[in-house]
C-alpha atoms as a PDB file:
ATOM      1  CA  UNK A   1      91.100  57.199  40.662  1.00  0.00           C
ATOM      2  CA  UNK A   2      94.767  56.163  39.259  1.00  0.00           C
ATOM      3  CA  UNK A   3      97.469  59.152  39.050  1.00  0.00           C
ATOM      4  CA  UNK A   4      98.284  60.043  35.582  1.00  0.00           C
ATOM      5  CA  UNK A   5     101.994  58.541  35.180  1.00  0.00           C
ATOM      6  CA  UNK A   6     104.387  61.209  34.529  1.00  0.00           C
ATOM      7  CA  UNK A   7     105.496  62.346  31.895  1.00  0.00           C
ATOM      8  CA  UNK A   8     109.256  62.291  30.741  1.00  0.00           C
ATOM      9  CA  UNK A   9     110.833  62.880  27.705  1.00  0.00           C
ATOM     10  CA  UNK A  10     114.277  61.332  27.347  1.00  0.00           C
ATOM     11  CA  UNK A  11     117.090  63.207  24.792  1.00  0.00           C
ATOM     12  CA  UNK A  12     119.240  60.661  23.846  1.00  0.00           C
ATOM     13  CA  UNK A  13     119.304  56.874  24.104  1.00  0.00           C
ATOM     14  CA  UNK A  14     120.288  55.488  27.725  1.00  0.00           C
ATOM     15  CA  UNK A  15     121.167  51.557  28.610  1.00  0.00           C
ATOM     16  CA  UNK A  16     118.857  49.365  28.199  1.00  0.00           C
ATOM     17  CA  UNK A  17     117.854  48.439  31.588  1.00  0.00           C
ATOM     18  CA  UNK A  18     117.537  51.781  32.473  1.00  0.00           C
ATOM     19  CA  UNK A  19     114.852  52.508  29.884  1.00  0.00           C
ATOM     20  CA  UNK A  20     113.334  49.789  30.694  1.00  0.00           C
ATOM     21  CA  UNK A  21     112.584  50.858  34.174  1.00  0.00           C
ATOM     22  CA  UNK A  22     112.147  54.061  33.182  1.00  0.00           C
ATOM     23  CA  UNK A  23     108.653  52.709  31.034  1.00  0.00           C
ATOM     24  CA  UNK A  24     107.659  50.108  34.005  1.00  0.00           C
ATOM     25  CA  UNK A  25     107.867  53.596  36.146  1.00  0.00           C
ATOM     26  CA  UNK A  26     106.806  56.433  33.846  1.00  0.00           C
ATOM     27  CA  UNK A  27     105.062  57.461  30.124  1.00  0.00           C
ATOM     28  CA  UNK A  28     108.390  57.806  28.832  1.00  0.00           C
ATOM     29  CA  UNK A  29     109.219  58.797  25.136  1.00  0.00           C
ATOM     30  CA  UNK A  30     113.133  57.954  24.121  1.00  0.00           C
ATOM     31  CA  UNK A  31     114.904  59.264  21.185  1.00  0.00           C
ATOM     32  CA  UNK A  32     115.211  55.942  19.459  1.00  0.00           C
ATOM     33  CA  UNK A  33     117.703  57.802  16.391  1.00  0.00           C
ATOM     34  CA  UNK A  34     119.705  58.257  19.359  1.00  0.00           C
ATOM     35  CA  UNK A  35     120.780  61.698  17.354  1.00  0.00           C
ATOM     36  CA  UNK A  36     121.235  65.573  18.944  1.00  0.00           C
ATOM     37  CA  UNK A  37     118.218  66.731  19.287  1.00  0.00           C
ATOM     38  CA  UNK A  38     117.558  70.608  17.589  1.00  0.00           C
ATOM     39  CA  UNK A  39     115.997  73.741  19.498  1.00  0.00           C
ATOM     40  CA  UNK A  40     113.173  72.630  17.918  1.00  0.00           C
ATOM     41  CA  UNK A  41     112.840  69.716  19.051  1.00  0.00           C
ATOM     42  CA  UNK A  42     113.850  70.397  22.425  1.00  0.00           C
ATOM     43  CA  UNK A  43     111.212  72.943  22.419  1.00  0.00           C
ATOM     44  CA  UNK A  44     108.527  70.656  21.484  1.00  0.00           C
ATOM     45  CA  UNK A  45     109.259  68.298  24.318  1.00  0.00           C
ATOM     46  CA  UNK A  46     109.563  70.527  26.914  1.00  0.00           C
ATOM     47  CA  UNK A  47     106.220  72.100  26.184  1.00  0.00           C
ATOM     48  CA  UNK A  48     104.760  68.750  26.355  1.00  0.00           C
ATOM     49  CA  UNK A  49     106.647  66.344  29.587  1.00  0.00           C
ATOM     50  CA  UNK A  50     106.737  66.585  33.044  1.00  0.00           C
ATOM     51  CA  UNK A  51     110.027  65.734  33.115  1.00  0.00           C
ATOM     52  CA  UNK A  52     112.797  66.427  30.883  1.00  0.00           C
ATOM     53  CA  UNK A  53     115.863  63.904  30.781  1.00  0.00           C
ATOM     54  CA  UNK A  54     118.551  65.420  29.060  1.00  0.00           C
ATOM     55  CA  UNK A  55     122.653  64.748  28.566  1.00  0.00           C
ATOM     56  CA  UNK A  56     125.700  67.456  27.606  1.00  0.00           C
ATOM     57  CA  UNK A  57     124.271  67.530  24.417  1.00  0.00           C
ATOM     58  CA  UNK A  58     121.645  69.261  24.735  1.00  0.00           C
ATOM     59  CA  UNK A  59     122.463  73.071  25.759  1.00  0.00           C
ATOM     60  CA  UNK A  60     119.199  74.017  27.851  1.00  0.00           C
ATOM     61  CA  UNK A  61     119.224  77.837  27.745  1.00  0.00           C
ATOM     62  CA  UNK A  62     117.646  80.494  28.474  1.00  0.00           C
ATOM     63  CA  UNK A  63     115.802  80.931  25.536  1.00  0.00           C
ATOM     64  CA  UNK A  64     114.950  77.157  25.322  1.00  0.00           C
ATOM     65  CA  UNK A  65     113.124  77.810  29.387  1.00  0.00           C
ATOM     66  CA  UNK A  66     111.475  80.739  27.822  1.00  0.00           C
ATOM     67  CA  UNK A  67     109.365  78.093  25.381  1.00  0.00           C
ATOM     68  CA  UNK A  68     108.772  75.568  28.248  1.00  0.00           C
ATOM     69  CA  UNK A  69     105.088  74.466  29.041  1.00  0.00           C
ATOM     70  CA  UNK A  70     103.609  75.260  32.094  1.00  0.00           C
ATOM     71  CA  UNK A  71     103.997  71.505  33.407  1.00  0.00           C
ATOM     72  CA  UNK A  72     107.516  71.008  32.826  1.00  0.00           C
ATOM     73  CA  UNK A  73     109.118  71.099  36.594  1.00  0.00           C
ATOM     74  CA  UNK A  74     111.805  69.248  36.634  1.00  0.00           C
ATOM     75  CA  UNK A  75     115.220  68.899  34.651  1.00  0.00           C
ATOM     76  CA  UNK A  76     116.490  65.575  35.724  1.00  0.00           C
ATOM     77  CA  UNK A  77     120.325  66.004  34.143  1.00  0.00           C
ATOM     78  CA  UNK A  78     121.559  62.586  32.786  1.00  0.00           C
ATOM     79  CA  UNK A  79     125.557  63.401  33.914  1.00  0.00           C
ATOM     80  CA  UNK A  80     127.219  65.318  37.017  1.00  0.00           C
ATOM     81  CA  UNK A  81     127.973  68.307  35.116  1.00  0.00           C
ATOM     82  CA  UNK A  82     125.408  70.832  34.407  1.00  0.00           C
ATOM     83  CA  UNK A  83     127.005  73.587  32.867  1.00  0.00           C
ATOM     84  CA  UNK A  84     125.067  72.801  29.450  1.00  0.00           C
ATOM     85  CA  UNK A  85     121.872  74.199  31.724  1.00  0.00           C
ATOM     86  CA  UNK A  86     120.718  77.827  32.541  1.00  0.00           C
ATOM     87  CA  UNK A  87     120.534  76.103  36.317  1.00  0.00           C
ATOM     88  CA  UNK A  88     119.554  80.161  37.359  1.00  0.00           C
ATOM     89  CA  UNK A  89     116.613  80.714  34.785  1.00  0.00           C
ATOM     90  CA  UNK A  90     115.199  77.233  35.327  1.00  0.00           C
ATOM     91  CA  UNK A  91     115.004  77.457  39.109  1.00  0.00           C
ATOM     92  CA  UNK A  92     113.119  81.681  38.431  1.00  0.00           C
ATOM     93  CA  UNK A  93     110.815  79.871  36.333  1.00  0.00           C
ATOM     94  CA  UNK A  94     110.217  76.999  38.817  1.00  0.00           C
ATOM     95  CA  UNK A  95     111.678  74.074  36.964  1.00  0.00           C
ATOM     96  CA  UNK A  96     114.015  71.915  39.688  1.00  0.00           C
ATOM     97  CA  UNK A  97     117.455  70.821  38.066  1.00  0.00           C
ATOM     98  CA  UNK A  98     118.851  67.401  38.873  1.00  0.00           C
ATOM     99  CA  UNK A  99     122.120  65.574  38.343  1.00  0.00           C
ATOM    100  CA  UNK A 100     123.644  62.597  39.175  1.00  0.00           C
ATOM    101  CA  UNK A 101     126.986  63.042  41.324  1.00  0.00           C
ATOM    102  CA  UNK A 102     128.984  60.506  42.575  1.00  0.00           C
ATOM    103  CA  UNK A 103     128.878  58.189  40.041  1.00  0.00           C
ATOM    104  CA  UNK A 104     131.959  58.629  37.699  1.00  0.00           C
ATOM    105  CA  UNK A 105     134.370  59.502  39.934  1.00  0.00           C
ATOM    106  CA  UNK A 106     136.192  56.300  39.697  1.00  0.00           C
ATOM    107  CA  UNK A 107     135.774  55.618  36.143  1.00  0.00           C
ATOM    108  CA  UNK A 108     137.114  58.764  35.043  1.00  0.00           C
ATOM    109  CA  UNK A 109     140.039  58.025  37.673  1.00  0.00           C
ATOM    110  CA  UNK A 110     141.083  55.398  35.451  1.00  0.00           C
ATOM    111  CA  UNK A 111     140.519  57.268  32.184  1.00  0.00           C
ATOM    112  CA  UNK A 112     143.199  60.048  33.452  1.00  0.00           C
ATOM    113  CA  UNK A 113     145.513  57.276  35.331  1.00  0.00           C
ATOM    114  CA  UNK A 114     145.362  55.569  31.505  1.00  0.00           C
ATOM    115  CA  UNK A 115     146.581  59.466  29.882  1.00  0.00           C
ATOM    116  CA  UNK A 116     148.711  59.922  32.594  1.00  0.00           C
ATOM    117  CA  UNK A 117     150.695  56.611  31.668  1.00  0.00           C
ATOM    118  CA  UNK A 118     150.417  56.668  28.210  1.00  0.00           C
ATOM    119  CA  UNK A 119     151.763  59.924  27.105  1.00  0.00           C
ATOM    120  CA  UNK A 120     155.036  60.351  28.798  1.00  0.00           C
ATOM    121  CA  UNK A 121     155.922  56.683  27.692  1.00  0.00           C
ATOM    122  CA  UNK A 122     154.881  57.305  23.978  1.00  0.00           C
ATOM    123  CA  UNK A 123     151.727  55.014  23.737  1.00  0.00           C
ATOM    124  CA  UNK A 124     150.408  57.019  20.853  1.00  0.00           C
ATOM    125  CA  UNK A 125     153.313  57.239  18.476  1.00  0.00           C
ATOM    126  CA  UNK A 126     153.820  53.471  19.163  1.00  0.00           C
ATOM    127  CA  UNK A 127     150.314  52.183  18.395  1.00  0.00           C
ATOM    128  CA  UNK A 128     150.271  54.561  15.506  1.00  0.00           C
ATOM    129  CA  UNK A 129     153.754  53.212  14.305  1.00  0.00           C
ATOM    130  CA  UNK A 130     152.385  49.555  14.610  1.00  0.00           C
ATOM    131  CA  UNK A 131     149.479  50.109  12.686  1.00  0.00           C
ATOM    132  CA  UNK A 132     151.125  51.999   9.808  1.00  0.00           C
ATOM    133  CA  UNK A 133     152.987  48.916   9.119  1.00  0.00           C
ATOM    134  CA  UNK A 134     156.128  51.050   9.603  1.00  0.00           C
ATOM    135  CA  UNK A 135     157.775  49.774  12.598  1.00  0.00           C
ATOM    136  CA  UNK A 136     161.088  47.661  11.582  1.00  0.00           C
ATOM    137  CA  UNK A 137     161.682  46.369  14.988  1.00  0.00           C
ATOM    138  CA  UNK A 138     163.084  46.933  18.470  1.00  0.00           C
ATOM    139  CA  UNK A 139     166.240  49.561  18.755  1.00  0.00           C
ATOM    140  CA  UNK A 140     167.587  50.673  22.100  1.00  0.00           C
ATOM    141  CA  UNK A 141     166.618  54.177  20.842  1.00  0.00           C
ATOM    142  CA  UNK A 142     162.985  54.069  19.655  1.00  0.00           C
ATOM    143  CA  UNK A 143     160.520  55.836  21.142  1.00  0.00           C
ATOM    144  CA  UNK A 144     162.007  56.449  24.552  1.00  0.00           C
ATOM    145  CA  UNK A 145     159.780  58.084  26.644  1.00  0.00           C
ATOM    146  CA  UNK A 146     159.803  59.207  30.475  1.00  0.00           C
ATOM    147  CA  UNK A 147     159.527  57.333  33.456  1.00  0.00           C
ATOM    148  CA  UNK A 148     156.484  57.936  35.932  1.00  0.00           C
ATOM    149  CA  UNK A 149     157.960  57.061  39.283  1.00  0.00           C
ATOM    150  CA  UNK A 150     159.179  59.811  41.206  1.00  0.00           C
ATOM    151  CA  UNK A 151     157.854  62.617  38.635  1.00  0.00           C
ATOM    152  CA  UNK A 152     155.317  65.797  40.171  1.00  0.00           C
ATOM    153  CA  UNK A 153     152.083  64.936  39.723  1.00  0.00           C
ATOM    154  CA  UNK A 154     149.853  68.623  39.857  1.00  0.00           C
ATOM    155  CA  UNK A 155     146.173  67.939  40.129  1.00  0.00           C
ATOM    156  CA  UNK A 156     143.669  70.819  40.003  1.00  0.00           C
ATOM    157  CA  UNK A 157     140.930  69.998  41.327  1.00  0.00           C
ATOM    158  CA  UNK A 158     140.381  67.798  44.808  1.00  0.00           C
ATOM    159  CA  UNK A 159     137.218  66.913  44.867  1.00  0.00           C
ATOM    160  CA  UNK A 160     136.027  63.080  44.281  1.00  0.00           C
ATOM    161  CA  UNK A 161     137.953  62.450  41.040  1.00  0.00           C
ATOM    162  CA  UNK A 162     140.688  64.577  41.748  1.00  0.00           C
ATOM    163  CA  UNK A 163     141.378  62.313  44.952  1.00  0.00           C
ATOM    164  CA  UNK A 164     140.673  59.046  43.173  1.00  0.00           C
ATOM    165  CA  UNK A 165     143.462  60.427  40.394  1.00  0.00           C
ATOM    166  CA  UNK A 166     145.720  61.026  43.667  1.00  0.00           C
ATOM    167  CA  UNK A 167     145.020  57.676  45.061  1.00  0.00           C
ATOM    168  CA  UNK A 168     146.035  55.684  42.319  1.00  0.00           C
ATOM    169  CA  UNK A 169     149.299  58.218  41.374  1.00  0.00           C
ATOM    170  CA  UNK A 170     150.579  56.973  44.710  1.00  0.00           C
ATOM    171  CA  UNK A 171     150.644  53.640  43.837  1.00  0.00           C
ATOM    172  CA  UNK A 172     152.650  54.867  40.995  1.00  0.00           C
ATOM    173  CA  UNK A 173     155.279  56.455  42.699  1.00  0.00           C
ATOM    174  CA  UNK A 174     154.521  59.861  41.567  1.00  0.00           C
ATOM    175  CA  UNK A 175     154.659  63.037  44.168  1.00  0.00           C
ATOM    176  CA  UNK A 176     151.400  64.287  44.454  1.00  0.00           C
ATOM    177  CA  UNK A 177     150.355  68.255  44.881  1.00  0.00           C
ATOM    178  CA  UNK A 178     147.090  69.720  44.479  1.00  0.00           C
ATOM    179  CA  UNK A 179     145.699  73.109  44.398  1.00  0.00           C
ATOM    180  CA  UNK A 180     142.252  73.414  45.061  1.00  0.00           C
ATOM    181  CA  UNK A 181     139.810  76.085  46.611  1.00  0.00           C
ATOM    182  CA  UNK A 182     140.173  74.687  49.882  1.00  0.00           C
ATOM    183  CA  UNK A 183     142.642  72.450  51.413  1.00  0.00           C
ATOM    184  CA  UNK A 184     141.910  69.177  52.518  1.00  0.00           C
ATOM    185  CA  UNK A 185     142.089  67.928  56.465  1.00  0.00           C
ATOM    186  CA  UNK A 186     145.233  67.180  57.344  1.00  0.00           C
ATOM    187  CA  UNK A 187     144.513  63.005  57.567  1.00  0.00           C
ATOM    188  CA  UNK A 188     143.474  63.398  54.282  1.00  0.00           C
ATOM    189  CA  UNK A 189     146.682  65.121  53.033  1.00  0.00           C
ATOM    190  CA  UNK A 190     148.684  62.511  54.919  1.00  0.00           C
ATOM    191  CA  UNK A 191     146.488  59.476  53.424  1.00  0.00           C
ATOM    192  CA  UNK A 192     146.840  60.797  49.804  1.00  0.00           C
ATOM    193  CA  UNK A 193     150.606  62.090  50.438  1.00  0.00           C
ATOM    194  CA  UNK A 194     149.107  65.324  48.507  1.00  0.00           C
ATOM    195  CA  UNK A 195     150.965  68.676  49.086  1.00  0.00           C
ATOM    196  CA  UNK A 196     148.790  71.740  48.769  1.00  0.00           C
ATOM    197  CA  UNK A 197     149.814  74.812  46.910  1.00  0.00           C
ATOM    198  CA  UNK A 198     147.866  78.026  47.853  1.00  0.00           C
ATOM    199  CA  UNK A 199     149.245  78.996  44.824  1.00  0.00           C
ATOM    200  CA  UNK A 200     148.172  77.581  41.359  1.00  0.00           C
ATOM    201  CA  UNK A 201     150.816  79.680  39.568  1.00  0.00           C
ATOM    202  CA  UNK A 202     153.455  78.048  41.754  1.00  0.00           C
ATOM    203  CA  UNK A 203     152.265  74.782  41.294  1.00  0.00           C
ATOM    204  CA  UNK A 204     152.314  74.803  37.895  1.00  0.00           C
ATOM    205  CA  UNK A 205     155.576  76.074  37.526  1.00  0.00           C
ATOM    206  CA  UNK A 206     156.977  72.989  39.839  1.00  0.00           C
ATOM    207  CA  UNK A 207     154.954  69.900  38.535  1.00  0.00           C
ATOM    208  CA  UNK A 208     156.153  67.705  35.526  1.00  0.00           C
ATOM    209  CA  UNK A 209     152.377  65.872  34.872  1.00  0.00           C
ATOM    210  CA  UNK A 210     149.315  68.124  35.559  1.00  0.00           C
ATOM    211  CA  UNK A 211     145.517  66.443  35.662  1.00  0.00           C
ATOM    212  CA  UNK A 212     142.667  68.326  35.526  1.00  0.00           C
ATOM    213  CA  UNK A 213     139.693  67.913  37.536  1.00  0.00           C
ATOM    214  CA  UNK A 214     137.458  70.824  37.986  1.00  0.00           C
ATOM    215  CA  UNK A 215     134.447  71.412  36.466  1.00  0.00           C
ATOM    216  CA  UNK A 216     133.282  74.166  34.017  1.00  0.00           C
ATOM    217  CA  UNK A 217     132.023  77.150  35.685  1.00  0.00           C
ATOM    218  CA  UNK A 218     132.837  81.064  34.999  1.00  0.00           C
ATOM    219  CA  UNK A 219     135.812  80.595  37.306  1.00  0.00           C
ATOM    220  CA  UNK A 220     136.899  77.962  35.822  1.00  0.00           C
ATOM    221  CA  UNK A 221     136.629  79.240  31.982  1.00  0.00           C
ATOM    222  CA  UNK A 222     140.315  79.108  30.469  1.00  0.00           C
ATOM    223  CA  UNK A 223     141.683  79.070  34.260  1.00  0.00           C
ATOM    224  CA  UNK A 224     145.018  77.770  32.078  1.00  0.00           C
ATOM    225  CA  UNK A 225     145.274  80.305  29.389  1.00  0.00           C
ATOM    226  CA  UNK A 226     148.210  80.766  27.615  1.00  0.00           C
ATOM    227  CA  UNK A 227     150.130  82.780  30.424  1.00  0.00           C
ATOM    228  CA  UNK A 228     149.600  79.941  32.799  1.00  0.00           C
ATOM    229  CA  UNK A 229     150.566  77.394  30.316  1.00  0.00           C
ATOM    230  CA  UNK A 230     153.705  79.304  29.888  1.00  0.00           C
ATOM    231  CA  UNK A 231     154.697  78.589  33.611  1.00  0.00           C
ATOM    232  CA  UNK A 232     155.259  74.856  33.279  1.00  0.00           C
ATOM    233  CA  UNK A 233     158.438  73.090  32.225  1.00  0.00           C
ATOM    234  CA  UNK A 234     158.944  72.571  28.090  1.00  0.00           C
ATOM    235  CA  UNK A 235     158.949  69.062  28.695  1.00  0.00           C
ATOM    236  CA  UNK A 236     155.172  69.374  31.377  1.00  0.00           C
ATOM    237  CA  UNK A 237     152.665  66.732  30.204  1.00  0.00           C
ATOM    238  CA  UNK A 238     149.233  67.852  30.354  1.00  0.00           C
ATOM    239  CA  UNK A 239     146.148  65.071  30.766  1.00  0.00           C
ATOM    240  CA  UNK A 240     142.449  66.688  31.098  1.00  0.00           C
ATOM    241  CA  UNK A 241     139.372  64.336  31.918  1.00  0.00           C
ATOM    242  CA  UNK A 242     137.005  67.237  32.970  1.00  0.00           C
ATOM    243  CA  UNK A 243     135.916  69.974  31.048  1.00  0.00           C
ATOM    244  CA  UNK A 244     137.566  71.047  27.682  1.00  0.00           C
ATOM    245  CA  UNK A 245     136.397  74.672  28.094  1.00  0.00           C
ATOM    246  CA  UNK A 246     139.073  75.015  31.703  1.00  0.00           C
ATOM    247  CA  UNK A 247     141.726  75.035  28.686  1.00  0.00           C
ATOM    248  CA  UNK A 248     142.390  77.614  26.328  1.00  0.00           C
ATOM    249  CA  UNK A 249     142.553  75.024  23.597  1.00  0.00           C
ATOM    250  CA  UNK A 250     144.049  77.346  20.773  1.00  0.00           C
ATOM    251  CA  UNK A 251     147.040  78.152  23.049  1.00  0.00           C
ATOM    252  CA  UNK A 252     147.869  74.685  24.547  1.00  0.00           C
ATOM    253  CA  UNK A 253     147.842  73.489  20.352  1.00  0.00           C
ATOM    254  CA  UNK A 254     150.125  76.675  19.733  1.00  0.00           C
ATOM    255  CA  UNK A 255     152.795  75.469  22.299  1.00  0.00           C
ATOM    256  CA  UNK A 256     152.686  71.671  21.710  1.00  0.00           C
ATOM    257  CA  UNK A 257     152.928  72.884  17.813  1.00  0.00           C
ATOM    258  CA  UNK A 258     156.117  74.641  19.001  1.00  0.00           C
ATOM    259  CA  UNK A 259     157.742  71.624  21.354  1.00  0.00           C
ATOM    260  CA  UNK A 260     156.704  74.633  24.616  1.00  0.00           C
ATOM    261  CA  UNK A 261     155.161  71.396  26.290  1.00  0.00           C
ATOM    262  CA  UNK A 262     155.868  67.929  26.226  1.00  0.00           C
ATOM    263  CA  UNK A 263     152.781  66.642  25.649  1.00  0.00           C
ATOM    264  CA  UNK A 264     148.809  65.932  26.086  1.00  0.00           C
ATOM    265  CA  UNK A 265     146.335  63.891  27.199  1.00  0.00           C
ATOM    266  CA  UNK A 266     143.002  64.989  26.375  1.00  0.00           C
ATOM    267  CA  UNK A 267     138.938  63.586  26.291  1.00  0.00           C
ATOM    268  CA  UNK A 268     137.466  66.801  26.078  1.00  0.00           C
ATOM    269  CA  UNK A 269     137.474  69.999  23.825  1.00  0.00           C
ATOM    270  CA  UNK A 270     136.514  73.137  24.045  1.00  0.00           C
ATOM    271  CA  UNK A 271     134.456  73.249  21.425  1.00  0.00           C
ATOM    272  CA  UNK A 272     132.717  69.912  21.965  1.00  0.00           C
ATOM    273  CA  UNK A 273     133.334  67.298  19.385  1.00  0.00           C
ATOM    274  CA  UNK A 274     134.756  69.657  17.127  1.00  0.00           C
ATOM    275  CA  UNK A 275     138.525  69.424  17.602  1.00  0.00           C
ATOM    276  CA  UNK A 276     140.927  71.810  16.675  1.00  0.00           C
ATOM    277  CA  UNK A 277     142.534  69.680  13.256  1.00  0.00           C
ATOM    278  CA  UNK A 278     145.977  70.703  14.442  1.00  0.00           C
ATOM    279  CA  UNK A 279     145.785  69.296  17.472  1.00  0.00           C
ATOM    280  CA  UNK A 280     144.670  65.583  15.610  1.00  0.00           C
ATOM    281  CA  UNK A 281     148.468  66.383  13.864  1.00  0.00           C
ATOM    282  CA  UNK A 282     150.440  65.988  16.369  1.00  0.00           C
ATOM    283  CA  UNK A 283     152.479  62.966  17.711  1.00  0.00           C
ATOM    284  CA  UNK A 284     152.473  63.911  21.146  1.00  0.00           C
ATOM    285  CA  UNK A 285     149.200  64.243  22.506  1.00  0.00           C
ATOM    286  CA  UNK A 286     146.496  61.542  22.818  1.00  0.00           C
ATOM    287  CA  UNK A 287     143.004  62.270  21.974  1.00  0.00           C
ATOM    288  CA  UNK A 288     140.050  60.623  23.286  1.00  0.00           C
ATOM    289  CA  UNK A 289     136.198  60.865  22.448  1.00  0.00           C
ATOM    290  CA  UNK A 290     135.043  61.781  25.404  1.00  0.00           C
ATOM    291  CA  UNK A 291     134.519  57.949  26.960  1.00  0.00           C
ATOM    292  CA  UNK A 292     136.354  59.048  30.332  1.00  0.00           C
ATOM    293  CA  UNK A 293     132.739  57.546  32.284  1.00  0.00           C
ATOM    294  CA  UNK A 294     131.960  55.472  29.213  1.00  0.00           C
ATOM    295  CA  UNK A 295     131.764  52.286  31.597  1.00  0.00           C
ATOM    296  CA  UNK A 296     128.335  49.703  31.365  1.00  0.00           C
ATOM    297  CA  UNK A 297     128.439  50.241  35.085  1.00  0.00           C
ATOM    298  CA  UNK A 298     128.607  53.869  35.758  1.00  0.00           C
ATOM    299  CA  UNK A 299     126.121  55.048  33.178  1.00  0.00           C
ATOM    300  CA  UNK A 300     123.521  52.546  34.493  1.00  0.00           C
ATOM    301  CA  UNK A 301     124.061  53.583  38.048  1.00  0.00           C
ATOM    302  CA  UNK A 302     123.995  57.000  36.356  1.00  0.00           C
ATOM    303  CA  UNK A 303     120.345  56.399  35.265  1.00  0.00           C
ATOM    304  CA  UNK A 304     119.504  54.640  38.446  1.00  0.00           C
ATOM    305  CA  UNK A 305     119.678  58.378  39.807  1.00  0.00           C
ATOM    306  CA  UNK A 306     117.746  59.745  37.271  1.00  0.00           C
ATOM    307  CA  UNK A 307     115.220  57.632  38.078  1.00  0.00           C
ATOM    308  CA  UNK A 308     115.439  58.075  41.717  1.00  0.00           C
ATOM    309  CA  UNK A 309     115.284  62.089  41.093  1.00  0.00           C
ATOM    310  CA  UNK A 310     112.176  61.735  39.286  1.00  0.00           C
ATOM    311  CA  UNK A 311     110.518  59.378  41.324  1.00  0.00           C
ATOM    312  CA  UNK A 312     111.048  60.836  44.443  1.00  0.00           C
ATOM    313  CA  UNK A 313     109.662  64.626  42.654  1.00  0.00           C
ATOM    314  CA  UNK A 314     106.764  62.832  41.266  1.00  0.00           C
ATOM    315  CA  UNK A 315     106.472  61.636  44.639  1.00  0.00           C
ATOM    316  CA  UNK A 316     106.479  65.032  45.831  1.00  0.00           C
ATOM    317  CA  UNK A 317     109.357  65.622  47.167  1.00  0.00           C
ATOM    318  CA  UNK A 318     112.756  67.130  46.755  1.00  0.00           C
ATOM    319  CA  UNK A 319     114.827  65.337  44.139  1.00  0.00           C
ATOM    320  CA  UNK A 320     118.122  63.993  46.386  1.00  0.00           C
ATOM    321  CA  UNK A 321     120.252  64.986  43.898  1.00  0.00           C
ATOM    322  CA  UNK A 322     118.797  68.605  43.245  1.00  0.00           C
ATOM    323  CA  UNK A 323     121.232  71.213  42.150  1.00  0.00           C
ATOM    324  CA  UNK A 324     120.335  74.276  44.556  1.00  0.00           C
ATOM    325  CA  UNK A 325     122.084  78.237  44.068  1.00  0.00           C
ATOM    326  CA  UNK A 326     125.128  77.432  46.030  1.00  0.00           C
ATOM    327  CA  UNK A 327     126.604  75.266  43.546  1.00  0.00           C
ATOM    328  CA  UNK A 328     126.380  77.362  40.565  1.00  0.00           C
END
């Protein structure tokens, strides 16, 4: 007799191709409103599929697990990050977690090399002075910004992205250092021309750009708070691609409000897509919505994985890309 195709339930709307082969593959049901799903909701699928797909907006907690159907086994994360799941709870209550890692690295790479070069030269306050129809012309004093070439370039964070970040600073000209759990081998170092500082508190103290690229874990919750923020230079530029929860958001809007920082590059927020209205104020800092992997080819190799991860479980066997208790 034929196996019953599984079942997966798919949160928000993915590229085309990829639900295509997602329904050649599985009994699929997509969120054709392409809208946030509720609890509710979320609750009602997972106490129906196999397989739940879901992206970083949909905050898969404990209590969400708790209303899970006995079939569900296996969370197959559309993104890298997973902080939005109770990884812990789903793995005591037998559910596998999946991601797909790897992908993004060089897309949001560019996305901070973009920040990185637009802030310090002004980009903002130019495009908005354009636009407003205010602009009278060139003067040899408008909008003079700072020049990249031979400024510190801090990046915390070396994993994939933060090297990619590092690999195309060089090409810049700007001095790279890096503090990250571990330091890289010594070939690396030399390829990247990264320094490492044991010290993040040092670092920051020393570095005129700083680009974050660590991910959101307890550790990493408001690792620059407002003391650390007080340790760079008044005239620091600040560009974060990676999680917007690493930055006590409230402070770095208090010292940009108060000319304590240059400036700021951001595409996430701490509180998701709310952002702080006094941070939309101000000249100085670009904002982003969140589009640092927001390439056609990274978020269809991104669902290429998910469909790997749920074919190979359905397959019976271990997702590749399973998230185990040593990465939480």
């Amino acid at each position: 007799m034929p196996t019953k195709p599984v079942s997966v339930f798919v949160t928000r709307r993915l590229p085309e191709p990829v639900e295509a082969r997602m329904q050649e593959l599985f009994d699929v049901t997509l969120n054709t409103q392409d809208k946030p799903l509720s609890n509710e909701e979320l609750a009602r699928a997972m106490q129906t599929a196999d397989v739940l797909v879901p992206t970083i907006t949909d905050r898969i907690d404990s209590r969400l697990l708790a209303q899970a159907g006995p079939q569900l086994r296996l969370i197959a994360n559309y993104g890298a990050g997973f902080d939005h799941i109770d990884v812990a709870t789903a793995l005591q209550r037998g559910i596998a977690v999946s991601n797909t890692p790897g992908v993004l690295s060089e897309d949001t790479a560019d996305m901070a090399m973009a920040l990185i070069l637009s802030v310090p030269r002004r980009m903002p306050e130019g495009v908005h002075l354009l636009q407003s129809g205010n602009w009278e012309g060139w003067s040899p004093t408008a909008l003079m910004g700072h020049r990249i070439a031979g400024k510190r370039l801090g990046i915390l964070g070396m994993g994939n992205i933060g090297q990619a970040v590092a690999r195309r600073a060089k090409v810049f000209g700007l001095d790279i250092h890096y503090h990250a759990r571990r330091q890289l081998a010594p070939a690396l170092e030399q390829e990247l021309g990264a320094h490492w500082w044991e010290s993040l508190d040092q670092m920051l103290a020393r570095i005129d750009i700083l680009s974050i690229n660590v991910p959101h874990t307890p550790s990493t919750f408001h690792i620059m708070n407002a003391r650390r923020l007080k340790l760079m230079k008044p005239t620091a530029y600040i560009v974060n691609t990676a999680r917007g929860e690493v930055i006590d958001e409230n402070a770095l809007t208090r010292m940009l409000r108060a000319g304590e920082l240059g400036g700021a590059g951001l595409d996430v927020y701490e509180q998701g897509h709310d952002v702080n209205p006094r941070l939309m104020q101000l000249p100085n800092v670009m904002l982003l919505p969140h589009m640092g992997s927001a390439t056609i080819e990274g978020r269809i190799e991104m669902g290429e994985k998910v469909i790997i991860n749920i074919k190979t479980f359905a397959d019976g066997h271990r997702p590749p890309d399973q998230v185990v208790p040593s990465m939480l």
